[in-house]
PDB file of N, CA and C in Angstrom:
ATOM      1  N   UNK A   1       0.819  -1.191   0.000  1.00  0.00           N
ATOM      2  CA  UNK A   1       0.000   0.000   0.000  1.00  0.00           C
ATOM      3  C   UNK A   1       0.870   1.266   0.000  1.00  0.00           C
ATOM      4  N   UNK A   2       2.031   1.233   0.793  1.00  0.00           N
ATOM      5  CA  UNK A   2       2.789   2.799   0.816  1.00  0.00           C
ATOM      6  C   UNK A   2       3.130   2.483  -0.515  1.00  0.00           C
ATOM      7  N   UNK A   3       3.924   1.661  -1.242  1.00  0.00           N
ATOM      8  CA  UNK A   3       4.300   2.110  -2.960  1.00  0.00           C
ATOM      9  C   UNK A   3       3.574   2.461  -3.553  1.00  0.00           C
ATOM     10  N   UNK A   4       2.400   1.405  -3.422  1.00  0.00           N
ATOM     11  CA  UNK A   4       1.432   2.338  -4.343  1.00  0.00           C
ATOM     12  C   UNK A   4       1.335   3.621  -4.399  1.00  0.00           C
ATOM     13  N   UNK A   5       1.138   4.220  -3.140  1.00  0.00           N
ATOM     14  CA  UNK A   5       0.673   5.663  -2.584  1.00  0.00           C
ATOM     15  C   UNK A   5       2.371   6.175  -3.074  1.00  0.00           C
ATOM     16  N   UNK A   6       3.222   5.636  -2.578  1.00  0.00           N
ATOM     17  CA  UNK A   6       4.480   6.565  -3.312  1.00  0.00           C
ATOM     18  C   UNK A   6       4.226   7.028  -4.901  1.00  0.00           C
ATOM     19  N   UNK A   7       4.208   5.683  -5.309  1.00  0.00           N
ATOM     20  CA  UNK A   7       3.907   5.802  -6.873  1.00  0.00           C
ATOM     21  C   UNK A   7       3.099   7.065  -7.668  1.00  0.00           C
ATOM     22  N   UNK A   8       1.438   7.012  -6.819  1.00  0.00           N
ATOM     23  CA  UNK A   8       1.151   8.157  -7.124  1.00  0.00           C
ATOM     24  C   UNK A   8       1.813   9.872  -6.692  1.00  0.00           C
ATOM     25  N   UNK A   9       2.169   9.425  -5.560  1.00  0.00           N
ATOM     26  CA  UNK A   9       2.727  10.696  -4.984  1.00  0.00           C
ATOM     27  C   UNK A   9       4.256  11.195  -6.416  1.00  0.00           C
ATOM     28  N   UNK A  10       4.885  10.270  -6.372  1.00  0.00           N
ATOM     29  CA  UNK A  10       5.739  10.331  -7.696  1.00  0.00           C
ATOM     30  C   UNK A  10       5.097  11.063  -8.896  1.00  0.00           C
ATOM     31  N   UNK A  11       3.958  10.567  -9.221  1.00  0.00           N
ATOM     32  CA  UNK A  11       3.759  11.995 -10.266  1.00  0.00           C
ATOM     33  C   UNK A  11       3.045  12.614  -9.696  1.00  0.00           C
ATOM     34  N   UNK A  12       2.797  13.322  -8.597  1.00  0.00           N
ATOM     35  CA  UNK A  12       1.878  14.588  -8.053  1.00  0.00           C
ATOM     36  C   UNK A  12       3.181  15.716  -7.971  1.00  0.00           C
ATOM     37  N   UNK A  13       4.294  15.126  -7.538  1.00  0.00           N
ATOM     38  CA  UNK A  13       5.602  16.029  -7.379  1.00  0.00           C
ATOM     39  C   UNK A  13       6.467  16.135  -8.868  1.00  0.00           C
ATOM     40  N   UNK A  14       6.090  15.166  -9.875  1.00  0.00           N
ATOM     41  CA  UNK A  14       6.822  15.348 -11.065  1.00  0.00           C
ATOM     42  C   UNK A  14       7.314  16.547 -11.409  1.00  0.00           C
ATOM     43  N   UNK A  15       6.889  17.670 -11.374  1.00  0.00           N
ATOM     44  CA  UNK A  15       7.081  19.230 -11.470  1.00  0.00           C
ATOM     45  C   UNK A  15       8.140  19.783 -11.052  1.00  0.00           C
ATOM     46  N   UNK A  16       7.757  18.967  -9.817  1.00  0.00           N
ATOM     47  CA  UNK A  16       8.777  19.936  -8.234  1.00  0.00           C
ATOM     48  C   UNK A  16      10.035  19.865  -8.359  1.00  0.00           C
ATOM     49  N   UNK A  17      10.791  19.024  -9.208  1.00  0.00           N
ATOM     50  CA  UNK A  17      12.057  18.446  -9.525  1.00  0.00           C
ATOM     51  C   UNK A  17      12.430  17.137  -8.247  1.00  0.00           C
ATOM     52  N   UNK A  18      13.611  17.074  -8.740  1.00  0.00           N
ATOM     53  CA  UNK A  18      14.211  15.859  -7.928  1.00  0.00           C
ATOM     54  C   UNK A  18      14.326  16.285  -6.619  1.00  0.00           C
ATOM     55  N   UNK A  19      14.748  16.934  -5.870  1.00  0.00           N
ATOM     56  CA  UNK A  19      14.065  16.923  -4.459  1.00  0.00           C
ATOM     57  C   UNK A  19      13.031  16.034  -3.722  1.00  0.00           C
ATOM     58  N   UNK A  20      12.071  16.974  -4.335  1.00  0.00           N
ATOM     59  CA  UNK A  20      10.585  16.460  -4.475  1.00  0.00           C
ATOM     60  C   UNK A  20      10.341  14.784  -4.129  1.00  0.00           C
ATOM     61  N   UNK A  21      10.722  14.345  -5.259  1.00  0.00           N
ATOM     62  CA  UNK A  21      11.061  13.279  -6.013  1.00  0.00           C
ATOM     63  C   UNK A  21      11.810  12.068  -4.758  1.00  0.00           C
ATOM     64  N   UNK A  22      12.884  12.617  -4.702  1.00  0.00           N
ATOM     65  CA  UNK A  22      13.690  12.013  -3.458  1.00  0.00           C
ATOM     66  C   UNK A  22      12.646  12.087  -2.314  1.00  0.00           C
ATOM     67  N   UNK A  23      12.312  13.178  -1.730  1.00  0.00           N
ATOM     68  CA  UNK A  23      11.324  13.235  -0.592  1.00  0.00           C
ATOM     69  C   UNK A  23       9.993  11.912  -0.169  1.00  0.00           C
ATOM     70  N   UNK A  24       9.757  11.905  -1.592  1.00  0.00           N
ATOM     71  CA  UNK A  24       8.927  10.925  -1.524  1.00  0.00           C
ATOM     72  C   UNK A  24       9.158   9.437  -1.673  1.00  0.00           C
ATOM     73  N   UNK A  25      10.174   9.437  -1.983  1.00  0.00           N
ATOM     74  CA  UNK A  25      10.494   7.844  -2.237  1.00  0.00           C
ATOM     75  C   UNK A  25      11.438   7.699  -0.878  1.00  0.00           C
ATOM     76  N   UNK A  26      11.843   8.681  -0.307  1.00  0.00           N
ATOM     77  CA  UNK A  26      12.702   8.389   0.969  1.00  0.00           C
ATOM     78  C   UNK A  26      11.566   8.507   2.252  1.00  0.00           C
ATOM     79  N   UNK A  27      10.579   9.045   1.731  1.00  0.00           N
ATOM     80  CA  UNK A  27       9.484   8.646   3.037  1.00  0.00           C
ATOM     81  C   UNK A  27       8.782   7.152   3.356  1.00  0.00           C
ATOM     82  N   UNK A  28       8.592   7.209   2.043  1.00  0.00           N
ATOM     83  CA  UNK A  28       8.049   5.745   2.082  1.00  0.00           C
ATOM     84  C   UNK A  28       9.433   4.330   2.434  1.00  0.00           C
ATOM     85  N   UNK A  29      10.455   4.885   1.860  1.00  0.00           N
ATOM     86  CA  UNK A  29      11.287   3.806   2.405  1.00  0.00           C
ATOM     87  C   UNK A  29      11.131   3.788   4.282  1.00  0.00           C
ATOM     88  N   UNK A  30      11.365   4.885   4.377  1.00  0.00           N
ATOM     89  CA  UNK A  30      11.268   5.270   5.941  1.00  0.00           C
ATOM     90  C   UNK A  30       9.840   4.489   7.065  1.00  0.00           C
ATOM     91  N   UNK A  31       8.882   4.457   5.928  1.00  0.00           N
ATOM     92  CA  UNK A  31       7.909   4.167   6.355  1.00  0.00           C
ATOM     93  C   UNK A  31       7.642   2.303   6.579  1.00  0.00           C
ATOM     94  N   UNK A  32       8.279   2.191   5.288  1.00  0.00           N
ATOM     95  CA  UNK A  32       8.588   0.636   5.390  1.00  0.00           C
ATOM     96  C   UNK A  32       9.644   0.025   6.001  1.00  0.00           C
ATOM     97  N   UNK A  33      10.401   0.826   5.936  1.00  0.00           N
ATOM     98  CA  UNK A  33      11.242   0.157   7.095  1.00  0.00           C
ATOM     99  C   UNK A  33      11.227   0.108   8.625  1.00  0.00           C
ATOM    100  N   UNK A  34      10.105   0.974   8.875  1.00  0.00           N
ATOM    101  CA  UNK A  34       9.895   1.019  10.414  1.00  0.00           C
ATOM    102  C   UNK A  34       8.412  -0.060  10.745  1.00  0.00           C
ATOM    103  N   UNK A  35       7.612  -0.362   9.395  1.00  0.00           N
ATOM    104  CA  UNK A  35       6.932  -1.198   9.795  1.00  0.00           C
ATOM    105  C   UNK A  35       7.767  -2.716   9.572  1.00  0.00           C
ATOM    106  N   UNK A  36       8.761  -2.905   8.997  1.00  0.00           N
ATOM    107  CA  UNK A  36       9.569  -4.448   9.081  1.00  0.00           C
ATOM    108  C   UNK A  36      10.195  -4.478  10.329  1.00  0.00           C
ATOM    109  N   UNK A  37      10.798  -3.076  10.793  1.00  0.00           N
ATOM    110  CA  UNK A  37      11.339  -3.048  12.384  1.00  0.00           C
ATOM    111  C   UNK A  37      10.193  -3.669  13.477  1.00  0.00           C
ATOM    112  N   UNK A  38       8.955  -3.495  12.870  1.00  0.00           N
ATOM    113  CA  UNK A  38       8.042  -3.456  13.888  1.00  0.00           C
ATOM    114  C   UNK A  38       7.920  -5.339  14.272  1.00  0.00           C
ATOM    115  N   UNK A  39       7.822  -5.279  12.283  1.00  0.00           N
ATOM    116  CA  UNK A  39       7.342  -6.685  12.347  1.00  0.00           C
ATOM    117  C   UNK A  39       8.416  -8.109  13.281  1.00  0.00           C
ATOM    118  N   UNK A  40       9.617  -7.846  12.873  1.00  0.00           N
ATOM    119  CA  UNK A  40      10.658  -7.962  13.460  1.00  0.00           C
ATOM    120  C   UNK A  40      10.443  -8.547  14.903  1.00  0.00           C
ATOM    121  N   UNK A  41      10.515  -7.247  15.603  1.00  0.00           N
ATOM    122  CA  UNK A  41      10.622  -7.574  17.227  1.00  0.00           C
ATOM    123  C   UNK A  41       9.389  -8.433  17.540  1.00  0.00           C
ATOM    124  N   UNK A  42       8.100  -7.948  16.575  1.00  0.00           N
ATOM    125  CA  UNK A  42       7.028  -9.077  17.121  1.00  0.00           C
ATOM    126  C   UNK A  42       6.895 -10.710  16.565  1.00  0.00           C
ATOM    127  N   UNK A  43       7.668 -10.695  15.942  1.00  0.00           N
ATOM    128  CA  UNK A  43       8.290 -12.268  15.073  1.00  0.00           C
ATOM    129  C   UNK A  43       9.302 -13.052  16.443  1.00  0.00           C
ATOM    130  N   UNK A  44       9.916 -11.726  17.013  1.00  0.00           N
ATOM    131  CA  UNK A  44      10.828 -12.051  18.035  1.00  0.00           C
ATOM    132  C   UNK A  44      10.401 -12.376  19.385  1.00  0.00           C
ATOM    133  N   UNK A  45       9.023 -11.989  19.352  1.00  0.00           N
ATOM    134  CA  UNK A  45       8.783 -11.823  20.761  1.00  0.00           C
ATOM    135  C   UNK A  45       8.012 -13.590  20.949  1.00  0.00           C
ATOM    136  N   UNK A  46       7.067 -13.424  20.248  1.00  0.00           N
ATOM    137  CA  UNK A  46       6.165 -14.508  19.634  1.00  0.00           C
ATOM    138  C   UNK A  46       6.806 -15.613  19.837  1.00  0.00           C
ATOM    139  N   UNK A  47       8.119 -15.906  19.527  1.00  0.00           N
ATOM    140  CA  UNK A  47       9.019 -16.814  19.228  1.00  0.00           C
ATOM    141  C   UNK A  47       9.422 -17.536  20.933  1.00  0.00           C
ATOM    142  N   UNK A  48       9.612 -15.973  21.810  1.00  0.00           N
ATOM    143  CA  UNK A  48      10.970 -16.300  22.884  1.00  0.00           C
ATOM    144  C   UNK A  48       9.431 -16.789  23.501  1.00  0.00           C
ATOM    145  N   UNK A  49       7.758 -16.320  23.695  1.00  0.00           N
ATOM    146  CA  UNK A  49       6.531 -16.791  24.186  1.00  0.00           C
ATOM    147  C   UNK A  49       6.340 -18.341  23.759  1.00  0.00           C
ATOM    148  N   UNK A  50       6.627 -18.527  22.547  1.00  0.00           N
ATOM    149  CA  UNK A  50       6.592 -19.886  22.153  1.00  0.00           C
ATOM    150  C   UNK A  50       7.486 -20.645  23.029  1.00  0.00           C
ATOM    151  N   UNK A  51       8.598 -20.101  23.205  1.00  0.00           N
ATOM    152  CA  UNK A  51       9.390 -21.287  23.267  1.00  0.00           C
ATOM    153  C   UNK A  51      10.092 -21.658  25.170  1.00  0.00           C
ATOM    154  N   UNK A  52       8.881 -20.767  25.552  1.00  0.00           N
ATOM    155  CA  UNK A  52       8.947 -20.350  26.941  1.00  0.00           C
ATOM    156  C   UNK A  52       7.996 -21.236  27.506  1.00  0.00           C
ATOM    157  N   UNK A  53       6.892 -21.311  26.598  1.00  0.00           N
ATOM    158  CA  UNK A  53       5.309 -22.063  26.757  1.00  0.00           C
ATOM    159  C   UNK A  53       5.878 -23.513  26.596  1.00  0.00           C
ATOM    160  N   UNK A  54       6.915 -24.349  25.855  1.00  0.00           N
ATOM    161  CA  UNK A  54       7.929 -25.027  26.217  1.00  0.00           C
ATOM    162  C   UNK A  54       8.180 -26.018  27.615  1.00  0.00           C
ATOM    163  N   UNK A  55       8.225 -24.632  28.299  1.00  0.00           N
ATOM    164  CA  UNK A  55       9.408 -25.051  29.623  1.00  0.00           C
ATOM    165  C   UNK A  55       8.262 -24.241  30.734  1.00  0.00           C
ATOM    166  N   UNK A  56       6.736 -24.146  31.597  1.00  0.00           N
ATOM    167  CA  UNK A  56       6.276 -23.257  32.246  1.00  0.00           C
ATOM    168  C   UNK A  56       6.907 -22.949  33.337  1.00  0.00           C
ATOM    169  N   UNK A  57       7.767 -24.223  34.349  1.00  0.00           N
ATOM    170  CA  UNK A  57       8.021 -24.108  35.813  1.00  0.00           C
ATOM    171  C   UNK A  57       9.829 -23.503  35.231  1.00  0.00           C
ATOM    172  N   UNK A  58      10.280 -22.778  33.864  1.00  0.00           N
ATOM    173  CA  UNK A  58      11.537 -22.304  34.263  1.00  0.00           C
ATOM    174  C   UNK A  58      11.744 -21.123  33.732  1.00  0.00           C
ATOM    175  N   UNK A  59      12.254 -20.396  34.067  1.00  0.00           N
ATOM    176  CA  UNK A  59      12.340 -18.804  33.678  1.00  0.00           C
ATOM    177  C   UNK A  59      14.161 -19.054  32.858  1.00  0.00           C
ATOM    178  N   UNK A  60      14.139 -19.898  32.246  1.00  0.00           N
ATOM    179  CA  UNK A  60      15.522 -20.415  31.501  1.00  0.00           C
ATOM    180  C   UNK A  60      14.717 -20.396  29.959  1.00  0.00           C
ATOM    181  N   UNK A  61      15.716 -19.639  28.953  1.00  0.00           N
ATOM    182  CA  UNK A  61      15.462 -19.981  27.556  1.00  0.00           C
ATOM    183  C   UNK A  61      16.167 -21.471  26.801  1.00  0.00           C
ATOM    184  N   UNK A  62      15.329 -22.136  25.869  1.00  0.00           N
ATOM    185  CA  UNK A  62      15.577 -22.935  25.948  1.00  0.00           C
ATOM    186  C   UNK A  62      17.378 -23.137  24.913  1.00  0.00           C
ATOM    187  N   UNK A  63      17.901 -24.021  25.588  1.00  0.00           N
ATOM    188  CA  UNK A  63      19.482 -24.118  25.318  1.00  0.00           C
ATOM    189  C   UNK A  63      20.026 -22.753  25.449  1.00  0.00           C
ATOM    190  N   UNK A  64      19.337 -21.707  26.610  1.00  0.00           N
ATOM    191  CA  UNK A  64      20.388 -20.355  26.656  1.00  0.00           C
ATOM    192  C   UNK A  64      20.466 -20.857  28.470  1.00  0.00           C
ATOM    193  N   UNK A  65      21.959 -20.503  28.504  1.00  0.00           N
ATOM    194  CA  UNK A  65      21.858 -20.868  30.221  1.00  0.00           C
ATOM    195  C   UNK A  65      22.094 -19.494  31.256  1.00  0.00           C
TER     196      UNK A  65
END
């Protein structure tokens, strides 16, 4: 959905020159990369809950000592 929306935003600024241009394709990178950051830690978290649900009576990760 943000490319898309870049995409159009790409020719709404066509005019403005490359600035412009940059602005918008560096927002949306910005934008996607903070939702993969997001996705990330919750891939991470999910994982250490999984693998905790594992082991209930130990506050030990599993094979971390």
């Amino acid at each position: 959905m943000v490319t898309v929306g870049a995409g159009m935003g790409m020719m709404l600024v066509e005019t403005l020159g490359a600035k412009a241009e940059l602005g918008v394709v560096g927002g949306a990178a910005i934008i996607i990369g903070v939702t993969q950051f997001i996705a990330a830690l919750s891939l991470r978290h999910d994982a250490l809950a999984a693998d905790r649900a594992g082991f209930p009576d130990s506050d030990r990760i599993n094979g971390v000592d």
